[in-house]
PDB file of N, CA and C in Angstrom:
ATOM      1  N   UNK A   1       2.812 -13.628  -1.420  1.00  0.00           N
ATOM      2  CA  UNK A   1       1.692 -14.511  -1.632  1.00  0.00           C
ATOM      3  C   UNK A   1       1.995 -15.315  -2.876  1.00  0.00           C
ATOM      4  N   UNK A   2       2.025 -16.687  -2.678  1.00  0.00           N
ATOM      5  CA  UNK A   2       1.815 -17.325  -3.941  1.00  0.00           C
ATOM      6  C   UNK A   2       0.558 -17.968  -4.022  1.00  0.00           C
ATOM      7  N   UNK A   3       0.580 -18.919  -5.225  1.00  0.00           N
ATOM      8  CA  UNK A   3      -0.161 -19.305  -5.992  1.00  0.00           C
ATOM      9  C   UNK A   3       0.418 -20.697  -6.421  1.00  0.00           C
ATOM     10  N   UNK A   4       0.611 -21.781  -5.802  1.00  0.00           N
ATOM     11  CA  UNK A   4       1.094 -23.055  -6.540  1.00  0.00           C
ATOM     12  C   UNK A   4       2.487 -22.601  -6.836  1.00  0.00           C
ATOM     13  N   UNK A   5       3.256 -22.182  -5.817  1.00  0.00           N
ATOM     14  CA  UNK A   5       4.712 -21.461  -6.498  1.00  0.00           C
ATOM     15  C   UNK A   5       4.576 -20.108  -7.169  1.00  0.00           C
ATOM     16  N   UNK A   6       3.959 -19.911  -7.468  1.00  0.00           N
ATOM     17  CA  UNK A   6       4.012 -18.666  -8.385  1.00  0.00           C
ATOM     18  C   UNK A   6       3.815 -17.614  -7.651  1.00  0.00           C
ATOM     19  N   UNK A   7       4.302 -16.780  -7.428  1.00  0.00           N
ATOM     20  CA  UNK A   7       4.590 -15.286  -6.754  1.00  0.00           C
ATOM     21  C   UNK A   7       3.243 -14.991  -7.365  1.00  0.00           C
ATOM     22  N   UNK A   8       2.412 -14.482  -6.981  1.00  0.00           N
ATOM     23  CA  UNK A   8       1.039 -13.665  -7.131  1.00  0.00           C
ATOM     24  C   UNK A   8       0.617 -11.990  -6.911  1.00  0.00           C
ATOM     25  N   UNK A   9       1.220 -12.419  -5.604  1.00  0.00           N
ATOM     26  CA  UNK A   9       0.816 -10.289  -4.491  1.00  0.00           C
ATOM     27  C   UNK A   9       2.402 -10.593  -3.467  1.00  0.00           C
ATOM     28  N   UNK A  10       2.642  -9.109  -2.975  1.00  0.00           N
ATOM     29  CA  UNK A  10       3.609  -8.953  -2.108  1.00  0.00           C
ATOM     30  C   UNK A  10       3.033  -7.699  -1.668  1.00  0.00           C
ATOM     31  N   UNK A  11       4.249  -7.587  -0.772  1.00  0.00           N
ATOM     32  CA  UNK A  11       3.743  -5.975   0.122  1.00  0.00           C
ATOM     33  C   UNK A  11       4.883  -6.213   0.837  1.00  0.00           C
ATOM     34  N   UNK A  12       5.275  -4.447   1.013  1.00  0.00           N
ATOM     35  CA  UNK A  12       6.836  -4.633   1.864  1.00  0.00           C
ATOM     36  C   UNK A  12       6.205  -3.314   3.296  1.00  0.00           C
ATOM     37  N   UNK A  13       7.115  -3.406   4.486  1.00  0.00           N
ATOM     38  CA  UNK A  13       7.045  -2.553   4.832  1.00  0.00           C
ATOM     39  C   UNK A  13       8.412  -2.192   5.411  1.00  0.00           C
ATOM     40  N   UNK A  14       8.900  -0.578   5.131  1.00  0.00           N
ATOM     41  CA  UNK A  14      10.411  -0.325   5.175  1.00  0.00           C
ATOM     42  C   UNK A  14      10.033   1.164   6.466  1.00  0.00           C
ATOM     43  N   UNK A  15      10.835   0.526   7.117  1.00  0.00           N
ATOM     44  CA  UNK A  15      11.269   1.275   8.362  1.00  0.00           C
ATOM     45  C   UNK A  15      12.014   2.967   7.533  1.00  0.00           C
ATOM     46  N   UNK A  16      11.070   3.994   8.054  1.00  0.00           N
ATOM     47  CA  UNK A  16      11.490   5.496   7.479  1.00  0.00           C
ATOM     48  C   UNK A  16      11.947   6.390   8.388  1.00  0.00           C
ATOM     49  N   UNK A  17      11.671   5.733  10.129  1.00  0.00           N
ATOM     50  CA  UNK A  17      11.577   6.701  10.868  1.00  0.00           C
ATOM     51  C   UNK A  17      11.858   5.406  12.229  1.00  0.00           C
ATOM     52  N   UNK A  18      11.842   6.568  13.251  1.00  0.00           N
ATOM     53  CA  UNK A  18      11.404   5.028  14.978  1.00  0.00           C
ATOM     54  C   UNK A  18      10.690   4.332  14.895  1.00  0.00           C
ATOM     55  N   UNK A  19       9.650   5.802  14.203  1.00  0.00           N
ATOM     56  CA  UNK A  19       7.713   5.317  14.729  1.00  0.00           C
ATOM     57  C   UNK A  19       7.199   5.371  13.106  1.00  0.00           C
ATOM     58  N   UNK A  20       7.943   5.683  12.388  1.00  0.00           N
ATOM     59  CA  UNK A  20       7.323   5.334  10.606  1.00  0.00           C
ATOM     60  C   UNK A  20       7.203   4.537   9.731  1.00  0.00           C
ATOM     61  N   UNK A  21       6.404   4.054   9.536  1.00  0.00           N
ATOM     62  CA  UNK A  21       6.587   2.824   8.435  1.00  0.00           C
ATOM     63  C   UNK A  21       6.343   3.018   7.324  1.00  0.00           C
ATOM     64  N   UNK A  22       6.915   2.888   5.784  1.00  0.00           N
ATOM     65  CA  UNK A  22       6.279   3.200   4.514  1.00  0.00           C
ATOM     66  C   UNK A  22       5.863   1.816   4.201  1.00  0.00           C
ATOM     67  N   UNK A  23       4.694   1.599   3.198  1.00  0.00           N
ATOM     68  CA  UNK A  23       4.693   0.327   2.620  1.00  0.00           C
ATOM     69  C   UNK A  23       4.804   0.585   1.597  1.00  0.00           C
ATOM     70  N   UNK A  24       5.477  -0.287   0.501  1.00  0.00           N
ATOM     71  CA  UNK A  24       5.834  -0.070  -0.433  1.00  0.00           C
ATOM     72  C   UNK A  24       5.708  -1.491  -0.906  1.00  0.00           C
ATOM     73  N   UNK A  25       5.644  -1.910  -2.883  1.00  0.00           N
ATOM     74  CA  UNK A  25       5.473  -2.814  -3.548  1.00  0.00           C
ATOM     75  C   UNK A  25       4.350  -3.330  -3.437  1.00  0.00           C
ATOM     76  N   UNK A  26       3.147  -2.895  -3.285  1.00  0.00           N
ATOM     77  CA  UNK A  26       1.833  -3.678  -2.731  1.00  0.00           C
ATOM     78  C   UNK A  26       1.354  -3.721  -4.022  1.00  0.00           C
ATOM     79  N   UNK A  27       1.400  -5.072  -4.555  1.00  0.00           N
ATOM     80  CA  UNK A  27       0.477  -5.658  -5.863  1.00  0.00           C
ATOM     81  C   UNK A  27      -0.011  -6.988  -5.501  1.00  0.00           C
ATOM     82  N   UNK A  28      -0.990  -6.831  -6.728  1.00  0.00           N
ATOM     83  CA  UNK A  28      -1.490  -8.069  -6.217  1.00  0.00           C
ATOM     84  C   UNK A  28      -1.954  -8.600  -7.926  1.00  0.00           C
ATOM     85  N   UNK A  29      -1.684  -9.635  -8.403  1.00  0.00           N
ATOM     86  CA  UNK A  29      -1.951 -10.344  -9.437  1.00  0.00           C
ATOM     87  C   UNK A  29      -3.191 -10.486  -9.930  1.00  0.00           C
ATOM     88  N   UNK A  30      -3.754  -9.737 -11.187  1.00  0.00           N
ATOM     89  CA  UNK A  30      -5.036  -9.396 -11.962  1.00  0.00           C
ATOM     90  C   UNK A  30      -5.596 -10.612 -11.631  1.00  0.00           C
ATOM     91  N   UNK A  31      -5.429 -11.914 -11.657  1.00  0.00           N
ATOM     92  CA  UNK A  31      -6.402 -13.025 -11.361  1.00  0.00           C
ATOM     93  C   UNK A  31      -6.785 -13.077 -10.077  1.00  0.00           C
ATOM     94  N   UNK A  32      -6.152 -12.385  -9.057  1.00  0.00           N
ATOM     95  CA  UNK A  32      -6.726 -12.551  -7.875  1.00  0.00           C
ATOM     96  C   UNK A  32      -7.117 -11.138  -7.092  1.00  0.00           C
ATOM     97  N   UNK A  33      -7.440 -10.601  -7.823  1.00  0.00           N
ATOM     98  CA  UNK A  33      -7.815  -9.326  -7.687  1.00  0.00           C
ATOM     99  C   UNK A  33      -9.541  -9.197  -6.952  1.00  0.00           C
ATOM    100  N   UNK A  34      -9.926  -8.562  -6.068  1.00  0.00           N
ATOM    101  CA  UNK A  34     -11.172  -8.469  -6.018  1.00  0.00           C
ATOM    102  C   UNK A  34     -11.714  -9.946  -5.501  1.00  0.00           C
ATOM    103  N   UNK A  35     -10.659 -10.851  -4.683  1.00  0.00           N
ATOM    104  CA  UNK A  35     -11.247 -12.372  -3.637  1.00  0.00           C
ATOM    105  C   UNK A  35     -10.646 -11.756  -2.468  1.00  0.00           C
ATOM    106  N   UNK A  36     -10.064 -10.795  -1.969  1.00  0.00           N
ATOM    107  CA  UNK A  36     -10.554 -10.661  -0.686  1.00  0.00           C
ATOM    108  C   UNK A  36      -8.265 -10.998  -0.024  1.00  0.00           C
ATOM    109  N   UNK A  37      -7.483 -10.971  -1.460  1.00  0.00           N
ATOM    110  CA  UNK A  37      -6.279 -11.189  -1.070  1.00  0.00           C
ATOM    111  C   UNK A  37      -5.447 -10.072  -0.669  1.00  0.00           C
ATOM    112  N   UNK A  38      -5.773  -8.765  -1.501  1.00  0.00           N
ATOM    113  CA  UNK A  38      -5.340  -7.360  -1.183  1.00  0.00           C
ATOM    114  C   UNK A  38      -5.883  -7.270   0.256  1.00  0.00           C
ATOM    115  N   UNK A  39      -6.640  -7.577   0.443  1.00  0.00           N
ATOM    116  CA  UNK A  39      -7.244  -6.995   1.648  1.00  0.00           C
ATOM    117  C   UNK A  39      -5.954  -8.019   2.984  1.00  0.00           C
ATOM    118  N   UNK A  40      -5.944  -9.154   3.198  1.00  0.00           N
ATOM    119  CA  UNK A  40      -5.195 -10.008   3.647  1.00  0.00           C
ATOM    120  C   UNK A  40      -3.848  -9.259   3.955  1.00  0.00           C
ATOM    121  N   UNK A  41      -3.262  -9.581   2.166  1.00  0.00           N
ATOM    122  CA  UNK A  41      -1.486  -8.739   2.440  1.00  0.00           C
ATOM    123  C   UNK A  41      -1.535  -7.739   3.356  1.00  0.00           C
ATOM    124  N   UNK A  42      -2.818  -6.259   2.853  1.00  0.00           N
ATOM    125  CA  UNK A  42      -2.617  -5.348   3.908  1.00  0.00           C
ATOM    126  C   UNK A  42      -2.841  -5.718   5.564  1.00  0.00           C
ATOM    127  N   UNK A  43      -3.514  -6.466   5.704  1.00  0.00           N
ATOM    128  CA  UNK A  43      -3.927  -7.418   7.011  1.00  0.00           C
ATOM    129  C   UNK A  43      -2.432  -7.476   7.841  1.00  0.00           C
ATOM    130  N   UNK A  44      -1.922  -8.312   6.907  1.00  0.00           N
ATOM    131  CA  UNK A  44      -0.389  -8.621   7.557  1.00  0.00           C
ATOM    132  C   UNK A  44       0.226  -7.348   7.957  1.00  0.00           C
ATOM    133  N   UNK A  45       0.640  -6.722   6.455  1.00  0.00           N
ATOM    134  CA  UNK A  45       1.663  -5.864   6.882  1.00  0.00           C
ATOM    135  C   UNK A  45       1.006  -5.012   7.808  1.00  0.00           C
ATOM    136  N   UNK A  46      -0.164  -4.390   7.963  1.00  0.00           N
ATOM    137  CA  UNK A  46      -0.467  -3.282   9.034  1.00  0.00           C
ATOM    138  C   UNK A  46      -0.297  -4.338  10.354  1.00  0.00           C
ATOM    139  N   UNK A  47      -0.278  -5.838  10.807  1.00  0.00           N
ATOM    140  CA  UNK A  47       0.265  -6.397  11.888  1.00  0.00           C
ATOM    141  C   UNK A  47       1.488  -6.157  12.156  1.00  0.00           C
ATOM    142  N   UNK A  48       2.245  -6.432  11.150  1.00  0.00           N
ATOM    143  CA  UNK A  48       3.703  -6.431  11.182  1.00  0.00           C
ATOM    144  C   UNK A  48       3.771  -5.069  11.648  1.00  0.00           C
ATOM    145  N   UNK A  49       3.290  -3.781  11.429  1.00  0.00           N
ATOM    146  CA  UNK A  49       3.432  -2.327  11.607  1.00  0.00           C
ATOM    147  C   UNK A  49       3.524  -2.436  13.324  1.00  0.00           C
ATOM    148  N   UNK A  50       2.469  -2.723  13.391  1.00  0.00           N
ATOM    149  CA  UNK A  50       1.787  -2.630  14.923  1.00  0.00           C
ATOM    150  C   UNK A  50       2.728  -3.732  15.937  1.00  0.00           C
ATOM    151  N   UNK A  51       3.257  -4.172  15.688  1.00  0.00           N
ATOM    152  CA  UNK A  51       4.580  -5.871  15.837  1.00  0.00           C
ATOM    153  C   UNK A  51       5.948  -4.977  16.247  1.00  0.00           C
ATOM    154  N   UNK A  52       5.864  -4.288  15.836  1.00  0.00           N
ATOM    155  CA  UNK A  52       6.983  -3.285  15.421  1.00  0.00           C
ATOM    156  C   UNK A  52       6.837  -2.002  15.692  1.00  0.00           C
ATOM    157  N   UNK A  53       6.183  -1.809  16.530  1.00  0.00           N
ATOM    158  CA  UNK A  53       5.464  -0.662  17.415  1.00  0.00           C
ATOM    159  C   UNK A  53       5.927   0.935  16.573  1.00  0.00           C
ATOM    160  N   UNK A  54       5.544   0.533  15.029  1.00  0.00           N
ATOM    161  CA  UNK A  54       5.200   2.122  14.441  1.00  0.00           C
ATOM    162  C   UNK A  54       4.458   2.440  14.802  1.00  0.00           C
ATOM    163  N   UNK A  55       3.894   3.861  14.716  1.00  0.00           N
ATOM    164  CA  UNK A  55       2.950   4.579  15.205  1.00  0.00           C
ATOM    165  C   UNK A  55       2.149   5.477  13.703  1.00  0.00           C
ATOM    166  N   UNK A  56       3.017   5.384  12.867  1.00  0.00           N
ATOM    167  CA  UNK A  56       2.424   6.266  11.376  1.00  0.00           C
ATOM    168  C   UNK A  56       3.033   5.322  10.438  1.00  0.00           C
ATOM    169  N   UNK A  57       2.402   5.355   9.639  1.00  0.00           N
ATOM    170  CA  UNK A  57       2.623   4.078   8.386  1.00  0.00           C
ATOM    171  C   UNK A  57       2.166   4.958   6.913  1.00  0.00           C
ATOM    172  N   UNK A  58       2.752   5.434   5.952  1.00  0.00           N
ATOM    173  CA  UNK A  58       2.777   5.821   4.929  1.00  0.00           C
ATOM    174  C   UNK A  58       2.630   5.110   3.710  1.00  0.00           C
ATOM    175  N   UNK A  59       1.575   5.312   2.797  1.00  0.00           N
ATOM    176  CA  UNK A  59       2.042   4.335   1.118  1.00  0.00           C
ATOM    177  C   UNK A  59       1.590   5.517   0.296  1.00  0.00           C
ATOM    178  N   UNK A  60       2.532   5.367  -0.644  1.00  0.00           N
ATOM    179  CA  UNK A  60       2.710   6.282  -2.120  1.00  0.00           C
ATOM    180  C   UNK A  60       2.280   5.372  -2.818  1.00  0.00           C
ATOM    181  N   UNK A  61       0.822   5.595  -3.883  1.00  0.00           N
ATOM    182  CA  UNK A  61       0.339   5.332  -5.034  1.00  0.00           C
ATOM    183  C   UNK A  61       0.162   6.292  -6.018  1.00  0.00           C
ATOM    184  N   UNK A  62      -0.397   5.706  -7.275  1.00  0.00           N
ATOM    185  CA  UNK A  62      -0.499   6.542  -7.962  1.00  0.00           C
ATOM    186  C   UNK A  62      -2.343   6.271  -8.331  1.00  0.00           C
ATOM    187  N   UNK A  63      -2.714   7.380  -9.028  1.00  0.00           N
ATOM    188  CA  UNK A  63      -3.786   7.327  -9.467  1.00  0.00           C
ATOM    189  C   UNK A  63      -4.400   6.731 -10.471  1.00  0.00           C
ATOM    190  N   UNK A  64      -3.804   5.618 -10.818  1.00  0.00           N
ATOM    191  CA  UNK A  64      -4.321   5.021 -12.086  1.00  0.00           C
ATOM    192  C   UNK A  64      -4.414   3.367 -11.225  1.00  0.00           C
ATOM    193  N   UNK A  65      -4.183   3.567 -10.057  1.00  0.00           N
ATOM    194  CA  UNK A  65      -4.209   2.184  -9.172  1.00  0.00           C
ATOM    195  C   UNK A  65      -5.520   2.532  -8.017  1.00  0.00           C
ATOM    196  N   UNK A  66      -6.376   3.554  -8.690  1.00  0.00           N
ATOM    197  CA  UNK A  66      -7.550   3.580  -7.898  1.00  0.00           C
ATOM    198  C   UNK A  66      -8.699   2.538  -7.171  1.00  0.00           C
ATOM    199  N   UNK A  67      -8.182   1.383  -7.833  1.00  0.00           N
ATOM    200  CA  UNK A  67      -9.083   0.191  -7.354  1.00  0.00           C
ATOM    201  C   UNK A  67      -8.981  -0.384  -5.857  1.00  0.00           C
ATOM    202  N   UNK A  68      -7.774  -0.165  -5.809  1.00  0.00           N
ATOM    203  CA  UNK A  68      -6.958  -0.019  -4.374  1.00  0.00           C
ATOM    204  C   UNK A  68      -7.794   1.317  -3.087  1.00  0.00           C
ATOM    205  N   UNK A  69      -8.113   1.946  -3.713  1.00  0.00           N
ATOM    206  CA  UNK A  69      -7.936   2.653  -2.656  1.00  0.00           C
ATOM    207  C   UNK A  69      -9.296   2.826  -1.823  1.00  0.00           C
ATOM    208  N   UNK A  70     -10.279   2.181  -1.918  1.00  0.00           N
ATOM    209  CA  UNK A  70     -11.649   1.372  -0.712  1.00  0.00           C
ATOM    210  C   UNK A  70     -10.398   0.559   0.755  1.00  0.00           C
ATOM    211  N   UNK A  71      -9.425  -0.018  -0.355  1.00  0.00           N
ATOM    212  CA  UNK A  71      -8.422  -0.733   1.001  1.00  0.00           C
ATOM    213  C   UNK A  71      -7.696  -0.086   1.988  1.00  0.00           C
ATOM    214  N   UNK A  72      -7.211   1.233   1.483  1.00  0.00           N
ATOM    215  CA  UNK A  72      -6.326   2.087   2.341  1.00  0.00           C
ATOM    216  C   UNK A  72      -7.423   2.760   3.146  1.00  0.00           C
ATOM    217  N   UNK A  73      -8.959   3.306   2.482  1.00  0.00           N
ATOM    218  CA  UNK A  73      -9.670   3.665   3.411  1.00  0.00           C
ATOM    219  C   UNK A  73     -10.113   2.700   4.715  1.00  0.00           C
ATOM    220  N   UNK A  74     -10.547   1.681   4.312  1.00  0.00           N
ATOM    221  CA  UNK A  74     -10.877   0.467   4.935  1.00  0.00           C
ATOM    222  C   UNK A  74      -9.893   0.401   6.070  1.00  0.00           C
ATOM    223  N   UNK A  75      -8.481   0.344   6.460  1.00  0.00           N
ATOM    224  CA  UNK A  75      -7.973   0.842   7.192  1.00  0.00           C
ATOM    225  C   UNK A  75      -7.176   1.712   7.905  1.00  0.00           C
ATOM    226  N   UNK A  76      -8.217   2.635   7.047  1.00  0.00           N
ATOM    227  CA  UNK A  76      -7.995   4.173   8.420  1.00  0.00           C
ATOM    228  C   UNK A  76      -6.986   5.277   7.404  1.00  0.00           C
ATOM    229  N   UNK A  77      -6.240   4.605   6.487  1.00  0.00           N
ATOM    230  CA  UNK A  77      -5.197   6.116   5.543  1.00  0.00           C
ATOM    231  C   UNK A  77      -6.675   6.744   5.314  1.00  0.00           C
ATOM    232  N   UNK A  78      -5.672   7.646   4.875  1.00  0.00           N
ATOM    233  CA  UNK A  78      -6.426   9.278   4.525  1.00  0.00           C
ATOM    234  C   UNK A  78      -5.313   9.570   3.734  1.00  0.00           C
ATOM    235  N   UNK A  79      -5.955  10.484   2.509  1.00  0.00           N
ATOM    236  CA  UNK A  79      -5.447  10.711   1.228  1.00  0.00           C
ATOM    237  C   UNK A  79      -4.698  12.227   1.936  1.00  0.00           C
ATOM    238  N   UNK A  80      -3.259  12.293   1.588  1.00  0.00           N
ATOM    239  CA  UNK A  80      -2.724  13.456   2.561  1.00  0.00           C
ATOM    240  C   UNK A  80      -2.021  14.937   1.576  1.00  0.00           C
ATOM    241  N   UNK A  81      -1.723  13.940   0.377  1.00  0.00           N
ATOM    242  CA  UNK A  81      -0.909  14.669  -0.692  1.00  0.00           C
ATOM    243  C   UNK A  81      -0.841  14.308  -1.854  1.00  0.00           C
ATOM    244  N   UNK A  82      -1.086  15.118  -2.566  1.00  0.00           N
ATOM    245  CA  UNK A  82      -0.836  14.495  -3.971  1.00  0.00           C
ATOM    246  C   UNK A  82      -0.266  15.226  -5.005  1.00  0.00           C
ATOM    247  N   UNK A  83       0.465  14.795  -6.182  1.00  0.00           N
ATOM    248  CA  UNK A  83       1.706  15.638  -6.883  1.00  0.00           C
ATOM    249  C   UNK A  83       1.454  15.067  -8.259  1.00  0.00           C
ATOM    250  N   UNK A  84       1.928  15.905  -9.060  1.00  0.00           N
ATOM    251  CA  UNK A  84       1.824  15.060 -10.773  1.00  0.00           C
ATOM    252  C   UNK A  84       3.021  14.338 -10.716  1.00  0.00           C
ATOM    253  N   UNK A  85       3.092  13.749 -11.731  1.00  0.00           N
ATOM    254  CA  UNK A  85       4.532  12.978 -12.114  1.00  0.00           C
ATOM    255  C   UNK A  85       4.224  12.788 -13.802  1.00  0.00           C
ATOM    256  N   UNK A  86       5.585  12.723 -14.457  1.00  0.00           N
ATOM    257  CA  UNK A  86       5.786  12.548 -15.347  1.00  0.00           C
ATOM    258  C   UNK A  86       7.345  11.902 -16.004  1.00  0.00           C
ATOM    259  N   UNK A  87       7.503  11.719 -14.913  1.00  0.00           N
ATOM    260  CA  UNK A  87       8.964  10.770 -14.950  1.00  0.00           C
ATOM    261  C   UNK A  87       9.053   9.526 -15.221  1.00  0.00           C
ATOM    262  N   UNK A  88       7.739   8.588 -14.896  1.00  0.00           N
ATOM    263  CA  UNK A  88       7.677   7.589 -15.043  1.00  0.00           C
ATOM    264  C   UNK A  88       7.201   6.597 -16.375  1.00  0.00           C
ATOM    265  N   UNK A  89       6.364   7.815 -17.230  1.00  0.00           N
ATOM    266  CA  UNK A  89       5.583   6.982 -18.123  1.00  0.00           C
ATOM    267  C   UNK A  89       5.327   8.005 -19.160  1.00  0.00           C
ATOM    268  N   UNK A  90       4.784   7.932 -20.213  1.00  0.00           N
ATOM    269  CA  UNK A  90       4.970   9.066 -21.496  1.00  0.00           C
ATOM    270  C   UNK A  90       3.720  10.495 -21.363  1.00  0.00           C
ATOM    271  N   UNK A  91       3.062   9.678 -20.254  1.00  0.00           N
ATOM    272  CA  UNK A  91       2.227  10.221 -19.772  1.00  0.00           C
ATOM    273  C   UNK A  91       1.964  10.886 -18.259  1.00  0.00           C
ATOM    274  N   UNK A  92       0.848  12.086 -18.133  1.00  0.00           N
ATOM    275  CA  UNK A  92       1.168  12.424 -16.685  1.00  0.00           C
ATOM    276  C   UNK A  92      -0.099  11.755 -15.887  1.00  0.00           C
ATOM    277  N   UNK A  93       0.724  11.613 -14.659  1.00  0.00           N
ATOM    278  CA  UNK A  93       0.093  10.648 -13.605  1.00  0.00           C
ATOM    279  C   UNK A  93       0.097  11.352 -12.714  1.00  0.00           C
ATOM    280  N   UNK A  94      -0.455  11.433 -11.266  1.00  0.00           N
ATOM    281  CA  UNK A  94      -0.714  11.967  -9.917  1.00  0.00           C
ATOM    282  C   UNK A  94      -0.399  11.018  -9.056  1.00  0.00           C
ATOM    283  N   UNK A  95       0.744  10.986  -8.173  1.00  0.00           N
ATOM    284  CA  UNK A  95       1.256  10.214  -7.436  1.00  0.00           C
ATOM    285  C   UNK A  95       0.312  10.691  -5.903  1.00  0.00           C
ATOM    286  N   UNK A  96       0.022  10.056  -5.129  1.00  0.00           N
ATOM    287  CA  UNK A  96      -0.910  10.093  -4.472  1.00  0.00           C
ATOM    288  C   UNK A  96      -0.481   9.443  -2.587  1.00  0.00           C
ATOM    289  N   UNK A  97      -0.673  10.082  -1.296  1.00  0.00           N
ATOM    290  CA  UNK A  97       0.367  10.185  -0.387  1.00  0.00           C
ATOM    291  C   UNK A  97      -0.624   9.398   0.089  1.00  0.00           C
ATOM    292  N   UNK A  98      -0.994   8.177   0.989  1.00  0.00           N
ATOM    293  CA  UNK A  98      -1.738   8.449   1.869  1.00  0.00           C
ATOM    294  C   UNK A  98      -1.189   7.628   3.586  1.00  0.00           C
ATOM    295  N   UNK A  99      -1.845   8.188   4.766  1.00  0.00           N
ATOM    296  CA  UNK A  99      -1.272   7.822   5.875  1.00  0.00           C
ATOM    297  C   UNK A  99      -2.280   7.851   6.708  1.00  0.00           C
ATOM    298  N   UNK A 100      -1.811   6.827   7.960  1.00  0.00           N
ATOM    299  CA  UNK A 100      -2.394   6.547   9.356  1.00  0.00           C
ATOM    300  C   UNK A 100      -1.948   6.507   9.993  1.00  0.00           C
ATOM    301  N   UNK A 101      -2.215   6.787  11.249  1.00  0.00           N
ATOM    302  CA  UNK A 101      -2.049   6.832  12.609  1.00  0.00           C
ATOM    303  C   UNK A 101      -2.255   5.180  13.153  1.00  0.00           C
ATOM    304  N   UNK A 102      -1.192   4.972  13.818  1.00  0.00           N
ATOM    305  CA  UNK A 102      -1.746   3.541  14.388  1.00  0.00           C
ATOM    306  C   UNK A 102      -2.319   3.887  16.039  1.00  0.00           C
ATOM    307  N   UNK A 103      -2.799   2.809  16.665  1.00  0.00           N
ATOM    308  CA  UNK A 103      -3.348   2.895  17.986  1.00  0.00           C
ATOM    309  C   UNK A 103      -2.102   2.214  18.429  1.00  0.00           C
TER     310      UNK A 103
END
């Protein structure tokens, strides 16, 4: 997603399995946060999922990106696993599993 050129939000989705999809890199740029663009990217990529006849689609967050996660409910993940981490930052975080089933 840009912005007048400017890279804004992305979202990837990487083939894990036949029928698995992870998404991975899903941000979206503090100014456009909360208009309705997170919601969109995921729009796509869960098309692209379904395009591509996965059947389970996976994203790893963490818990300090809770603002996000009305969106993963919104379509259909469910919170499946969750783990501390402390590898990433000076501090400990809860990396957070969640997944769906596609139709």
């Amino acid at each position: 997603m840009d912005d007048n050129g400017e890279v804004k939000g992305a979202i990837s989705a990487v083939k894990k399995g036949d029928n698995l999809a992870q998404l991975r890199l899903f941000c979206i740029h503090e100014s456009l946060q909360s208009k309705g663009y997170g919601n969109r990217l995921l729009e796509i990529a869960m098309d692209f999922c379904r395009k591509m006849n996965y059947t389970h689609v996976i994203l790893w967050t963490v818990d300090i990106c809770s603002e996000a996660r009305h969106l993963y409910s919104k379509f259909g993940f469910e919170l499946t696993e969750t783990k501390e981490n402390t590898e990433w930052a000076d501090y400990k975080m809860t990396e957070e599993k969640w997944e769906v089933e596609l139709e």
